[in-house]
Protein backbone atom coordinates (compact mmCIF):
# COMPACT_ATOMS: atom_id res chain seq x y z
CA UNK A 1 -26.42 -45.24 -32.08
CA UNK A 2 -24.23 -44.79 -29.10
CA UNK A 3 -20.85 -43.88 -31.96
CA UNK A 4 -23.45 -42.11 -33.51
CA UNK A 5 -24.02 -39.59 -30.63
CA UNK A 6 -19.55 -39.59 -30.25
CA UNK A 7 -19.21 -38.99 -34.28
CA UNK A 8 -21.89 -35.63 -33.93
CA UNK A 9 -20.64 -34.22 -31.01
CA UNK A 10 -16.95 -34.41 -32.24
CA UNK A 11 -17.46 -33.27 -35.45
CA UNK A 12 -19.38 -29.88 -34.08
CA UNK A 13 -16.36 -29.78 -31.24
CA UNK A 14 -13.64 -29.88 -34.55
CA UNK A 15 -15.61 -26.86 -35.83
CA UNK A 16 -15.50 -24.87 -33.25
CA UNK A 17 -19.60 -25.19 -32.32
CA UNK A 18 -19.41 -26.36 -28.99
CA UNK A 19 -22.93 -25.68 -28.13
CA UNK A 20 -24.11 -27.95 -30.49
CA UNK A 21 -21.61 -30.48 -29.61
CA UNK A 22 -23.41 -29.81 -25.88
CA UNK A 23 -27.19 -30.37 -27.10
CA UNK A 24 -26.06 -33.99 -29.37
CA UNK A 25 -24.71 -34.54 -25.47
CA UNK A 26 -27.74 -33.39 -23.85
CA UNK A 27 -30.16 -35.53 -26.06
CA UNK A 28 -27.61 -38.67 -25.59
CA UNK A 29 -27.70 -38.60 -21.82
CA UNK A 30 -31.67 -38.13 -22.14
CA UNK A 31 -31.80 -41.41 -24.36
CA UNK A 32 -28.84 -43.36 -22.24
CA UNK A 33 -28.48 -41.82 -19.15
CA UNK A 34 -26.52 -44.64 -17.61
CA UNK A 35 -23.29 -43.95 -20.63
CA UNK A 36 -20.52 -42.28 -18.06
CA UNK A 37 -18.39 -41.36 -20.75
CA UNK A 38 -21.50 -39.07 -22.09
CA UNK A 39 -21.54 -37.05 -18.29
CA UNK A 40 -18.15 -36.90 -18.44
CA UNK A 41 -17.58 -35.23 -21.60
CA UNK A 42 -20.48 -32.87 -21.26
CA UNK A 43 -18.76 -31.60 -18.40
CA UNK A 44 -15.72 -31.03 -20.42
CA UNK A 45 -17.52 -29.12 -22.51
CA UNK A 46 -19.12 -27.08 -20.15
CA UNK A 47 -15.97 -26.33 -18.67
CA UNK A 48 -15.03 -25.11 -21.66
CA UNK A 49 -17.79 -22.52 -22.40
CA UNK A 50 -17.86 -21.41 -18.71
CA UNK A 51 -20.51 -23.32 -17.40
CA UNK A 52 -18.29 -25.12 -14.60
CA UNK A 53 -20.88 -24.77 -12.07
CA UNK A 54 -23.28 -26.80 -14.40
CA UNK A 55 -20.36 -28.84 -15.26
CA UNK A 56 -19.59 -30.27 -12.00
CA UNK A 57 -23.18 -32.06 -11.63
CA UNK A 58 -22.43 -33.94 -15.03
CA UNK A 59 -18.57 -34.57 -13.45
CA UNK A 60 -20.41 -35.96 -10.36
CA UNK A 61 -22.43 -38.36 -12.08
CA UNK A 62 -19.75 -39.57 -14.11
CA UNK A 63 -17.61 -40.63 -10.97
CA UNK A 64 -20.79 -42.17 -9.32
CA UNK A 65 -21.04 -43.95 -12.55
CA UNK A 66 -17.47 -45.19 -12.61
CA UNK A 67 -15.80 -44.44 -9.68
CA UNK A 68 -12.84 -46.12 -10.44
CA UNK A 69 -11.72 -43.78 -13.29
CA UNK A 70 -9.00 -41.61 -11.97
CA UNK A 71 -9.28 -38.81 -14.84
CA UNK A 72 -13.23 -38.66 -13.73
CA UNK A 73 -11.86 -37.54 -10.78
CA UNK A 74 -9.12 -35.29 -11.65
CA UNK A 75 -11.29 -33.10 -14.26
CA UNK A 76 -14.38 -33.09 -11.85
CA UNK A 77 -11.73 -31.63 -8.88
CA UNK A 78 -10.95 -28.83 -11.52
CA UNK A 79 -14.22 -28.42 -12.22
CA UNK A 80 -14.78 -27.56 -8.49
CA UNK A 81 -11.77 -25.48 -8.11
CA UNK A 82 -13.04 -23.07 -10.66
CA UNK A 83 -16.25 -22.71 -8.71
CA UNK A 84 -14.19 -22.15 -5.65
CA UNK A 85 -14.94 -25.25 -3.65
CA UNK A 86 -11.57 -25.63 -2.22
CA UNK A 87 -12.26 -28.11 0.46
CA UNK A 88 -14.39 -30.74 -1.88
CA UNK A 89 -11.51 -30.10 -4.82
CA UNK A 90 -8.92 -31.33 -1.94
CA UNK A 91 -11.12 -34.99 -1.46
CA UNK A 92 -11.97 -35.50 -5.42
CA UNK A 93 -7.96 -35.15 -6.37
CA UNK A 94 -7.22 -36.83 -3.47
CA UNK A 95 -9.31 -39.62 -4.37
CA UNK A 96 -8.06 -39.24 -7.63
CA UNK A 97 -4.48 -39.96 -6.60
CA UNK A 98 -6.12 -42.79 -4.68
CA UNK A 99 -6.73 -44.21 -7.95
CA UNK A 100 -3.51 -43.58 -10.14
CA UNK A 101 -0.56 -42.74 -7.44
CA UNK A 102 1.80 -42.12 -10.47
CA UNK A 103 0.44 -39.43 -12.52
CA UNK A 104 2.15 -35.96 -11.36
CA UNK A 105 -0.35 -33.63 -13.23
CA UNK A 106 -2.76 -34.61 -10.26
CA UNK A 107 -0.19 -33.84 -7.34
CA UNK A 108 0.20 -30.37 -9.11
CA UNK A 109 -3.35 -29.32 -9.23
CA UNK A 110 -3.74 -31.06 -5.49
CA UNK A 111 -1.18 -28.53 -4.52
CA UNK A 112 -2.38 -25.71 -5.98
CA UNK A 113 -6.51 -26.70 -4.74
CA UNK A 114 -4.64 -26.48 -1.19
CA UNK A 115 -2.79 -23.33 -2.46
CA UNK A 116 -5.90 -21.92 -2.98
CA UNK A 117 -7.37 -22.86 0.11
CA UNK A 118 -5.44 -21.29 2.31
CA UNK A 119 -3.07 -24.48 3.32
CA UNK A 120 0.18 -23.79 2.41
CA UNK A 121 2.17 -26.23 3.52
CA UNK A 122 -0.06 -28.75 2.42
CA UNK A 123 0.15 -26.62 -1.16
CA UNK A 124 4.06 -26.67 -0.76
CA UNK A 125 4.01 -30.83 0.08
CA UNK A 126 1.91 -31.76 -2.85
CA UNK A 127 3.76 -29.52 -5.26
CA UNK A 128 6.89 -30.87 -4.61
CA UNK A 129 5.96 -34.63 -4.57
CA UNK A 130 4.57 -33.42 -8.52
CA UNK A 131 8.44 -32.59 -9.07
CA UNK A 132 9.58 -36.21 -7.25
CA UNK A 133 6.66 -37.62 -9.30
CA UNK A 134 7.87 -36.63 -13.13
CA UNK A 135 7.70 -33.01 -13.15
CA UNK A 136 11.41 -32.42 -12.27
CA UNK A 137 12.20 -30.38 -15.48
CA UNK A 138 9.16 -27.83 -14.70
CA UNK A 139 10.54 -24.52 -14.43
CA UNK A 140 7.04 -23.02 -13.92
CA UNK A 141 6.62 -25.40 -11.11
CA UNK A 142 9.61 -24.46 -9.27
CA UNK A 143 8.71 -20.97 -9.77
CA UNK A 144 5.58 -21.33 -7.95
CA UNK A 145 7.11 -23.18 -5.02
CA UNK A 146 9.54 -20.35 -4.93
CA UNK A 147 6.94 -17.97 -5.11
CA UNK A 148 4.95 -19.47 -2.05
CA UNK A 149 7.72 -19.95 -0.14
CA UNK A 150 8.88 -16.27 -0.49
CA UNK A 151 5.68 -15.40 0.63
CA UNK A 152 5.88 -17.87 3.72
CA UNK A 153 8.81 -15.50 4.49
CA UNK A 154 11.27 -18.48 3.73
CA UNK A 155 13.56 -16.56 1.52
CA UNK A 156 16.32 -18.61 1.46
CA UNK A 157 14.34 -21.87 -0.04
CA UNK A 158 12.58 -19.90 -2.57
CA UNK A 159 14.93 -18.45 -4.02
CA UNK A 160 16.68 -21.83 -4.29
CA UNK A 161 13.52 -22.97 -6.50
CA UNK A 162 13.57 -19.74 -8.01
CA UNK A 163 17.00 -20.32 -9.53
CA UNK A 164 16.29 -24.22 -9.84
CA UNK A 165 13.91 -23.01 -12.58
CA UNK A 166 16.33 -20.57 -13.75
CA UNK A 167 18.53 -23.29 -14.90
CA UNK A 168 15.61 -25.68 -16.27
CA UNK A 169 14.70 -22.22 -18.84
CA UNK A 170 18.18 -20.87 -19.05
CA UNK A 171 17.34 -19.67 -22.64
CA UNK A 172 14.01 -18.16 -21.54
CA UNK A 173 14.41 -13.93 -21.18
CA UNK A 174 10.51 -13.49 -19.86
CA UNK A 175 11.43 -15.77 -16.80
CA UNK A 176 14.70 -13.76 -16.32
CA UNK A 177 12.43 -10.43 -16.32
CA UNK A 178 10.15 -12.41 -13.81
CA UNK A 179 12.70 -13.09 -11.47
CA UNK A 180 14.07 -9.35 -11.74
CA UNK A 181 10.85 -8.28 -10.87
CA UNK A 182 10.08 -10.66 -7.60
CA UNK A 183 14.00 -9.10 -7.10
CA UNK A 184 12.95 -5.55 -6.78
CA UNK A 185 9.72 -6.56 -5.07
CA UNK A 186 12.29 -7.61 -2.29
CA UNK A 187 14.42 -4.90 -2.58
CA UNK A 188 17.15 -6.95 -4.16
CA UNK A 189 18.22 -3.72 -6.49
CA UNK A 190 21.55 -4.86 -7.74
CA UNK A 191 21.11 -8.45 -8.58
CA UNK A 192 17.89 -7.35 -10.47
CA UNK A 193 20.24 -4.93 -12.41
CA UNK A 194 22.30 -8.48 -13.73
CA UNK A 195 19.05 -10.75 -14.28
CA UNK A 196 17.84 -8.11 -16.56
CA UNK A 197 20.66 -7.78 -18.46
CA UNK A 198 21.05 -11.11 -18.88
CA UNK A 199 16.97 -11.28 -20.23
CA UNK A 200 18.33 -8.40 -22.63
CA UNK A 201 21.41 -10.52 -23.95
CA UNK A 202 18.55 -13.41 -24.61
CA UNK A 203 16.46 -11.24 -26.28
CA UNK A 204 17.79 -7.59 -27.18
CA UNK A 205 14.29 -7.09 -29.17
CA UNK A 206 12.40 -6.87 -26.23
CA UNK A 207 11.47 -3.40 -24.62
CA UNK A 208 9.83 -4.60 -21.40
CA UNK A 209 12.96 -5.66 -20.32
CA UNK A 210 14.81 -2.62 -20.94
CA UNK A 211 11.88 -1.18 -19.11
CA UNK A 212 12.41 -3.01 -16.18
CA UNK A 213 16.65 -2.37 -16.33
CA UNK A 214 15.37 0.84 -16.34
CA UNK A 215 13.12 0.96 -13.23
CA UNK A 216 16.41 -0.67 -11.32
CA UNK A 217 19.02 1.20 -12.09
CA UNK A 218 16.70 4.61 -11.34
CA UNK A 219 15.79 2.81 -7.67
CA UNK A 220 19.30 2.72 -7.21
CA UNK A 221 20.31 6.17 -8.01
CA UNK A 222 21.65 5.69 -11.34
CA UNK A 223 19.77 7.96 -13.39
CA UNK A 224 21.45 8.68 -16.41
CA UNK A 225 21.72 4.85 -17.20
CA UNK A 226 18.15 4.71 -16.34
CA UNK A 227 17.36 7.27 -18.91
CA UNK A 228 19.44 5.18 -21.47
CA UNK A 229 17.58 2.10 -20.31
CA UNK A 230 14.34 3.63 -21.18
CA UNK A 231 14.86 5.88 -24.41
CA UNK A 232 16.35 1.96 -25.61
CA UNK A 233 13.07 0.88 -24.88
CA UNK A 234 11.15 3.18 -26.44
CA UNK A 235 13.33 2.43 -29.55
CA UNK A 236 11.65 -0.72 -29.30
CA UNK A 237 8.07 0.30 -28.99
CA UNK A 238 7.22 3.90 -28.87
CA UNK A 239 3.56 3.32 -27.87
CA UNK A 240 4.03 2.13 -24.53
CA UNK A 241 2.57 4.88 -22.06
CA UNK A 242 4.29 3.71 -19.37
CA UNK A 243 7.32 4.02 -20.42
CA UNK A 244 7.75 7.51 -21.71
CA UNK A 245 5.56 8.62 -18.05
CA UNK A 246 8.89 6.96 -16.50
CA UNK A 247 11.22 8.51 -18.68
CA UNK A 248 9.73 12.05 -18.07
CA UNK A 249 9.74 11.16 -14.33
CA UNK A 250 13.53 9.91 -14.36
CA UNK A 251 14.29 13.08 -16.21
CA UNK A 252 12.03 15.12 -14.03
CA UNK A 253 14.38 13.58 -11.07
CA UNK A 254 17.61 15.36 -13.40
CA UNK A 255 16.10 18.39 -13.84
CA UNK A 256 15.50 18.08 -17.56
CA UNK A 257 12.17 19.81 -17.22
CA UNK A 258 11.78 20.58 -20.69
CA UNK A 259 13.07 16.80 -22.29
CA UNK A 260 10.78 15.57 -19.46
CA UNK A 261 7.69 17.63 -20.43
CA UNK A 262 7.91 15.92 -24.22
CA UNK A 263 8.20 12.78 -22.53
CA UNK A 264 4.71 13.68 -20.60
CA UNK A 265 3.29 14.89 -23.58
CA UNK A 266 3.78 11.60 -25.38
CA UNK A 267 2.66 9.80 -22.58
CA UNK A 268 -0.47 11.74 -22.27
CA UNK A 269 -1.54 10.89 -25.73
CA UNK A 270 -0.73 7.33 -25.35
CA UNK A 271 -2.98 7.21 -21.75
CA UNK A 272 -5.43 10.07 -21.72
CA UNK A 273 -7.18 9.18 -19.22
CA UNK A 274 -3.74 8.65 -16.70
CA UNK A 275 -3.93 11.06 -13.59
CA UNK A 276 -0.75 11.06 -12.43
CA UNK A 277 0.76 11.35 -16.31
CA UNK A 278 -0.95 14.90 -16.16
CA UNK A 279 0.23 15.41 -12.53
CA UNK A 280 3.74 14.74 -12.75
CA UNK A 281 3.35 16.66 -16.34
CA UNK A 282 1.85 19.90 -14.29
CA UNK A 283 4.81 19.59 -11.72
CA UNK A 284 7.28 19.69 -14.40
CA UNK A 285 5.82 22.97 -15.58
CA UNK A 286 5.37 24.24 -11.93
CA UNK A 287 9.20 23.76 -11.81
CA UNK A 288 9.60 25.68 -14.85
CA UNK A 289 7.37 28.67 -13.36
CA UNK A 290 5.29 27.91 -16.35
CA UNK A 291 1.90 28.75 -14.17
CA UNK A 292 -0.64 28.76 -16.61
CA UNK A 293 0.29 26.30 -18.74
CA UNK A 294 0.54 24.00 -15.13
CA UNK A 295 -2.67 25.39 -14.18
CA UNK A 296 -4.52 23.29 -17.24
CA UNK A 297 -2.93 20.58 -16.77
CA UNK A 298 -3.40 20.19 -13.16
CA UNK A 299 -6.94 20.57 -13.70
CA UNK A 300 -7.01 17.58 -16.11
CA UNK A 301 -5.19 15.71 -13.08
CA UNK A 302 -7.76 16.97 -10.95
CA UNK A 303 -10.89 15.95 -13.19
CA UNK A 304 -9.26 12.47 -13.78
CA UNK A 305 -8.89 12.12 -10.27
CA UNK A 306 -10.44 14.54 -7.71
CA UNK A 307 -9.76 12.74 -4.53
CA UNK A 308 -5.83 13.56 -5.13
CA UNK A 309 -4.64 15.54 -2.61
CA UNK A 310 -1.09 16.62 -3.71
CA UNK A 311 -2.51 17.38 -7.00
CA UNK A 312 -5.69 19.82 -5.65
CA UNK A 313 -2.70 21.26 -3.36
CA UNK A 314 0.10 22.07 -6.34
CA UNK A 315 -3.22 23.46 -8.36
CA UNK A 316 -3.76 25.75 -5.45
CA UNK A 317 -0.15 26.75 -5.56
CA UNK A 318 -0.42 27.64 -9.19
CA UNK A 319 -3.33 29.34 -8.65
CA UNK A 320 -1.79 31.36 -6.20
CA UNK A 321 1.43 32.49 -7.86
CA UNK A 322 -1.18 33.62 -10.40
CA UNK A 323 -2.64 35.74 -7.84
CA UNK A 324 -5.86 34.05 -8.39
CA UNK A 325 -6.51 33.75 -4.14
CA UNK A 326 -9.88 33.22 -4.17
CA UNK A 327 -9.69 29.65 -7.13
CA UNK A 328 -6.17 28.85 -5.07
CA UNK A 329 -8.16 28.87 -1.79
CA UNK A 330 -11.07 26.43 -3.54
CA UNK A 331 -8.23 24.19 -4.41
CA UNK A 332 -6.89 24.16 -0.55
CA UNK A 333 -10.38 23.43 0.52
CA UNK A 334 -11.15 20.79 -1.33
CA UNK A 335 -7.38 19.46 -0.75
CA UNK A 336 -8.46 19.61 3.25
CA UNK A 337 -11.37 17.87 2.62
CA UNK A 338 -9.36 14.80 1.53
CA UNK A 339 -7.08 15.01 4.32
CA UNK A 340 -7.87 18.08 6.94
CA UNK A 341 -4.61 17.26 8.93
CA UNK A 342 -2.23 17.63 6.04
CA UNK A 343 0.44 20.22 7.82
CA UNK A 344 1.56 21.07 4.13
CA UNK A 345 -1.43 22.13 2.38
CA UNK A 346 -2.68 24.06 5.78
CA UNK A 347 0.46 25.95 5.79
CA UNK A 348 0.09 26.90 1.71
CA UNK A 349 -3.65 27.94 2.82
CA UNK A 350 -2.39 29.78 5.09
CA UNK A 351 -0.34 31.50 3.37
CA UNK A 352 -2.76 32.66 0.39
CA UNK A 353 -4.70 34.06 3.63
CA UNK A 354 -2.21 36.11 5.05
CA UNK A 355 -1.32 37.13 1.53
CA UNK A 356 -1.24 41.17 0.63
CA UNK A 357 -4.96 40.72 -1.29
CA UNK A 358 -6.60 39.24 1.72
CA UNK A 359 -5.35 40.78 4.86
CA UNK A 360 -4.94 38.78 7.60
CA UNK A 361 -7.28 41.50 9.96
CA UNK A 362 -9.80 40.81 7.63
CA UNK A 363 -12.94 39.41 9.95
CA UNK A 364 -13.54 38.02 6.59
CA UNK A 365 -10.17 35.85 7.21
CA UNK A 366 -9.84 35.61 10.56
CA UNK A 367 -12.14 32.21 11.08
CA UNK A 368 -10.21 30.45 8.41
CA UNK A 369 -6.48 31.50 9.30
CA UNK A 370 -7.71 30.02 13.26
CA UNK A 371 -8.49 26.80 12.00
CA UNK A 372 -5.60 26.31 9.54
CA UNK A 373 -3.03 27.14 13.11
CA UNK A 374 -5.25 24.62 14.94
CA UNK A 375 -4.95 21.70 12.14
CA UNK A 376 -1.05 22.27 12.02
CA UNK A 377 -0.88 21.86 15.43
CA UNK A 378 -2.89 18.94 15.81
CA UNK A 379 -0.74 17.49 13.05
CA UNK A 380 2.61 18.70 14.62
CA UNK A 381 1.99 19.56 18.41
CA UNK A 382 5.65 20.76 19.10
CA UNK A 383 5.15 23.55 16.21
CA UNK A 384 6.22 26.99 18.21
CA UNK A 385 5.93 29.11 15.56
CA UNK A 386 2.33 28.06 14.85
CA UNK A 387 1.26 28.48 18.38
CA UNK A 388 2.51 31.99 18.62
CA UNK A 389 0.74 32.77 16.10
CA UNK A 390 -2.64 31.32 16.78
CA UNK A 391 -2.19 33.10 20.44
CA UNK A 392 -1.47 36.36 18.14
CA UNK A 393 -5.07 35.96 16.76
CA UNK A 394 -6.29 33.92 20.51
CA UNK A 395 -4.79 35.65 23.13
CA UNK A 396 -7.16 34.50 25.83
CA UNK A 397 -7.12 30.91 24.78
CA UNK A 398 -5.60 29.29 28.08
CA UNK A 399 -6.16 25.84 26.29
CA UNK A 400 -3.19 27.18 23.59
CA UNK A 401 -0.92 28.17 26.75
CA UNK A 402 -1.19 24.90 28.40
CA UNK A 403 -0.18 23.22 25.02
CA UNK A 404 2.39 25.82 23.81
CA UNK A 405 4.06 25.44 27.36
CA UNK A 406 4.05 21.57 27.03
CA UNK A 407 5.85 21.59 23.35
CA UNK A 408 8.41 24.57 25.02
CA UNK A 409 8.78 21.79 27.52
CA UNK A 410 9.76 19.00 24.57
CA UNK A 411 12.05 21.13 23.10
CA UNK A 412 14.03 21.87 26.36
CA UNK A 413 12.81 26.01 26.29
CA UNK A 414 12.21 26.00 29.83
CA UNK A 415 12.28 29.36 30.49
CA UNK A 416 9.86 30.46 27.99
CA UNK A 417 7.43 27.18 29.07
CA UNK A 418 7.96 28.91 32.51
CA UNK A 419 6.82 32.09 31.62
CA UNK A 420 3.63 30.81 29.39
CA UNK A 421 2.52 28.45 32.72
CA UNK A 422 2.83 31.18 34.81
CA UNK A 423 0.37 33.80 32.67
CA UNK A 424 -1.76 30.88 32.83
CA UNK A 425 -1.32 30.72 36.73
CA UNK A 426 -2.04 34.16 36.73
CA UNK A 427 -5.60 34.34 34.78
CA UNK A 428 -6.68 30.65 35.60
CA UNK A 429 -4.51 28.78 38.13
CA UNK A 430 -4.92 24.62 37.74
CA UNK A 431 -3.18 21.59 38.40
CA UNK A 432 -1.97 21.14 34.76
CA UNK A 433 -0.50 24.58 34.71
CA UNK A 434 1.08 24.03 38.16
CA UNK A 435 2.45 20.78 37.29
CA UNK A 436 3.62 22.30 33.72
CA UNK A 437 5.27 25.01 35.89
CA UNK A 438 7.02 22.10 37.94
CA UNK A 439 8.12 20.16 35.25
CA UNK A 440 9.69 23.49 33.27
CA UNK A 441 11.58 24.37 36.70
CA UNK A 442 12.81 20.51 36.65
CA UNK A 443 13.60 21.13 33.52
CA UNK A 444 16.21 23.83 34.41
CA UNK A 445 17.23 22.17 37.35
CA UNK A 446 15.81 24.30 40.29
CA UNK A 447 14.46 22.17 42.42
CA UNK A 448 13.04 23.92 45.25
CA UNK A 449 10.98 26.16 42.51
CA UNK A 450 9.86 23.04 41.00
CA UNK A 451 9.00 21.06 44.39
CA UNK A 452 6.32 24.74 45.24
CA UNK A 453 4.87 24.24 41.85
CA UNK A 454 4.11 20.52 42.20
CA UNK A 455 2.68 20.84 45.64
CA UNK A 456 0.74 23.62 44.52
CA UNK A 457 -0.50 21.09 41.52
CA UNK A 458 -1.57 18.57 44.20
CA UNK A 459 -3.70 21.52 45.82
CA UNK A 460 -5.70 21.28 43.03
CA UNK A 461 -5.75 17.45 42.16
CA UNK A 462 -4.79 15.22 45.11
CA UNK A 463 -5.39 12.19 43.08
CA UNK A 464 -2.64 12.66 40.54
CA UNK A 465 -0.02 9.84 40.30
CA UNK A 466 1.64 11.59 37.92
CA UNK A 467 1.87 15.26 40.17
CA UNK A 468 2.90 12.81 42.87
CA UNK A 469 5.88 10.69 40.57
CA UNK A 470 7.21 14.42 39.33
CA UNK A 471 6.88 15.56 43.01
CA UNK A 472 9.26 12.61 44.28
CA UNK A 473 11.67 13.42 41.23
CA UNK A 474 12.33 17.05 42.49
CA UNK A 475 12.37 15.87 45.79
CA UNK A 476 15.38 13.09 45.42
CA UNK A 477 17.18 15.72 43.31
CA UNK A 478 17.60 18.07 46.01
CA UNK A 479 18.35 15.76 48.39
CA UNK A 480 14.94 15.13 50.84
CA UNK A 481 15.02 11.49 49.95
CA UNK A 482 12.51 10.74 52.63
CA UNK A 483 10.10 12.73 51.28
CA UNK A 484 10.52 11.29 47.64
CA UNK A 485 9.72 8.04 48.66
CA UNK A 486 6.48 8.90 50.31
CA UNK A 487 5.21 10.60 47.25
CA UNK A 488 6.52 7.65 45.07
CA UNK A 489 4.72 5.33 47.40
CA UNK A 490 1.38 7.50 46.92
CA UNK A 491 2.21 7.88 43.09
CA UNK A 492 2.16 3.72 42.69
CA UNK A 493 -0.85 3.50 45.07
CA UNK A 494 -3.06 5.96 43.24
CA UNK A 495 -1.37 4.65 39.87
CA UNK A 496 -2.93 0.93 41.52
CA UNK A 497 -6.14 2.32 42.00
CA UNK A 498 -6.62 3.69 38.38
CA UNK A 499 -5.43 0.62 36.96
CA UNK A 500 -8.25 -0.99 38.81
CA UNK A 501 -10.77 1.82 38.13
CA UNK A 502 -10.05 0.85 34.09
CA UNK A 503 -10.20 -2.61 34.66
């Protein structure tokens, strides 16, 4: 009975009906459930259909059953691995191991169950003793010790098993394209360049690897033989999307505009539903001044992918030099609602709002045109231009003063920061406009100007360490040394007494 149960389940497993081949198992476990070898192959099965978390309680019983079987082991520490328990994988291959010592498959998988948990140089150890153990001509082995090392940061070793494996698959052109790409990965441009021509002279048939030549040589400027690289692979297969999108951008990058458009076109058929195909398409147009023609095509971006920002901001542009202010300030809007603090797309709002059909005395305008000067500053606080003219439209805004005369100050105008402290002085006197004052007359080097302004800083905010530090500056620059060091002294005793306040 018991070949009986072997011959039925095999034959089902030779055509292909595996879940037959599990119920004869099923129905010989019910009538012998002591038979190992009947748990054990279940759970191969399983395994096979996806069941491994099923699998591994037929494993388990099969190494209860006969624990001294090292395969048991090794296929029930699989089993667990697919189910993503790492830490009992580690003690069933380990115990496995325990049981045949000699057998390198089971140092490999050991590795890679530590790999997976998260103990790399355990991962690394076992690996390599797989290699020591009989697995010294695996060139996919080396390349994942390479691999693991690299991304242990030690470059220098894995790129020594890197090329180890190189040498055991010399003939091999996809592991020569593998190694180009972990090359560019790491910025290694140039010797990329040579491993994929050397995957081309294995195997000139294959366009992924003119692909790939092709992505190098356009990283490292060389366009033109990028171009060549790609139109070669396109030669090759002229349905890969990727490819012509590349070949459109690399031309884009040449100013081809119109050979670069085809190239979008083609690339858009082959991946209609690609966002940035249609985006780098509509910026090809936008080049060409071609507005409405962009203006579709940025939409089709735009519904593909509506949380782009640089797409929603060249539609807006489009829009605009279309005269179409009210659709191009949509586009800005919902552009700023991505990213509010992009200095680009609030200056191209800006501008459609201070264009001649919306005038910029418009009340209508007015709120708008504030905000967009207040979100370029906040992006770029040393912006002059900007502030002058958000004081333009907010005269009275001392706030705006205190910061315009602070970004004067970082760009070394220190007469015009003194000026702008000193209308503040005028309508709203304050420490931070007397110590901007101070610091804008240090700036210029008069001293005795600067020392007034500080002490007139320190009228309004004794507890400055700051007013007190600048103070001592002035102070030792024109010579009352004395003096300095008191106010440094009170500067590091109220700086003390902060610290302590925030601790």
């Amino acid at each position: 009975m018991t070949v009986s149960y072997f011959h039925l389940a095999n034959q089902f497993v030779q055509e292909g009906n595996l879940g037959e081949a599990i119920a004869i198992y099923r129905k010989a476990i019910e009538d012998h459930p002591n038979v190992h070898l009947y748990q054990h192959n279940l759970g191969k099965l399983l395994v096979q259909t996806g069941a491994s978390e099923e699998a591994i309680v037929n494993y388990d019983q099969s190494c209860k059953m006969n624990p001294k079987s090292a395969w048991y082991h090794y296929d029930y520490g699989i089993a667990l691995v697919e189910v993503k328990q790492y830490a009992k994988s580690i003690l069933v291959l380990q115990e496995a191991i325990a049981l045949e010592p000699n057998i390198p498959e089971f140092y490999k998988s050991l590795g890679e169950a530590f790999w997976q948990a998260g103990q790399t140089n355990e991962a690394i150890d076992y690996l390599k003793k797989a290699i020591d153990q009989g697995f010294s001509n695996s060139s996919q082995l080396y390349q994942q010790i390479g691999n693991i090392l690299l991304e242990q940061g030690q470059v220098e070793e894995g790129f020594y098993y890197w090329r180890k494996a190189l040498e055991l698959n010399s003939n091999s052109s996809e592991i020569y394209v593998q190694f180009g790409e972990l090359l560019q990965t790491r910025n290694e441009i140039a010797e990329a360049i040579d491993v994929y021509h050397k995957a081309i002279k294995l195997n000139p048939y294959a366009y992924w690897s003119q692909y790939k030549l092709g992505t190098a040589l356009a990283a490292c400027g060389q366009l033109q033989e990028a171009v060549i690289a790609y139109q070669k692979a396109i030669e090759l297969e002229s349905g890969s999307a990727i490819v012509h999108h590349y070949l459109g951008h690399t031309l884009s990058l040449l100013q081809r505009w119109e050979e670069a458009i085809i190239c979008y076109q083609k690339a858009a058929e082959l991946a209609p539903n690609s966002a940035v195909v249609y985006q780098h398409w509509g910026d090809a147009l936008m080049s060409l001044g071609r507005w409405n023609e962009a203006v579709g095509i940025y939409r089709k971006s735009v519904e593909l992918e509506p949380h782009s920002l640089e797409v929603q901001d060249h539609l807006g542009f489009v829009l605009a030099q279309l005269g179409q202010s009210e659709e191009a300030i949509a586009a800005y809007v919902k552009a700023l609602a991505i990213d509010p603090n992009s200095e680009v797309v609030n200056f191209h709002l800006l501008e459609v709002l201070q264009s001649s059909n919306l005038s910029v005395s418009s009340n209508k305008n007015l709120p708008e045109i504030e905000q967009c000067y207040r979100r370029i500053i906040a992006c770029n606080p040393n912006h002059l231009e900007v502030y002058r003219k958000l004081l333009e439209l907010q005269p009275n805004d001392l706030d705006v003063y205190l910061q315009y005369g602070q970004a004067l100050i970082n760009q070394h105008q220190w007469q015009d920061a003194i000026s702008t402290y000193q209308i503040v002085i005028q309508r709203q006197p304050s420490a931070q406009a007397y110590q901007g004052l101070g610091d804008a007359w240090q700036g210029k080097a008069i001293f005795d100007q600067a020392i007034q302004a500080y002490q007139k800083a320190l009228e309004f905010n004794s507890e400055c360490s700051l007013i007190y530090n600048n103070l001592g500056d002035a102070l030792a620059k024109f010579g009352q040394i004395k003096e300095a060091s008191v106010c440094y002294r009170r500067a590091l005793e109220l700086a003390a007494k902060q610290h302590t306040l925030v601790v």
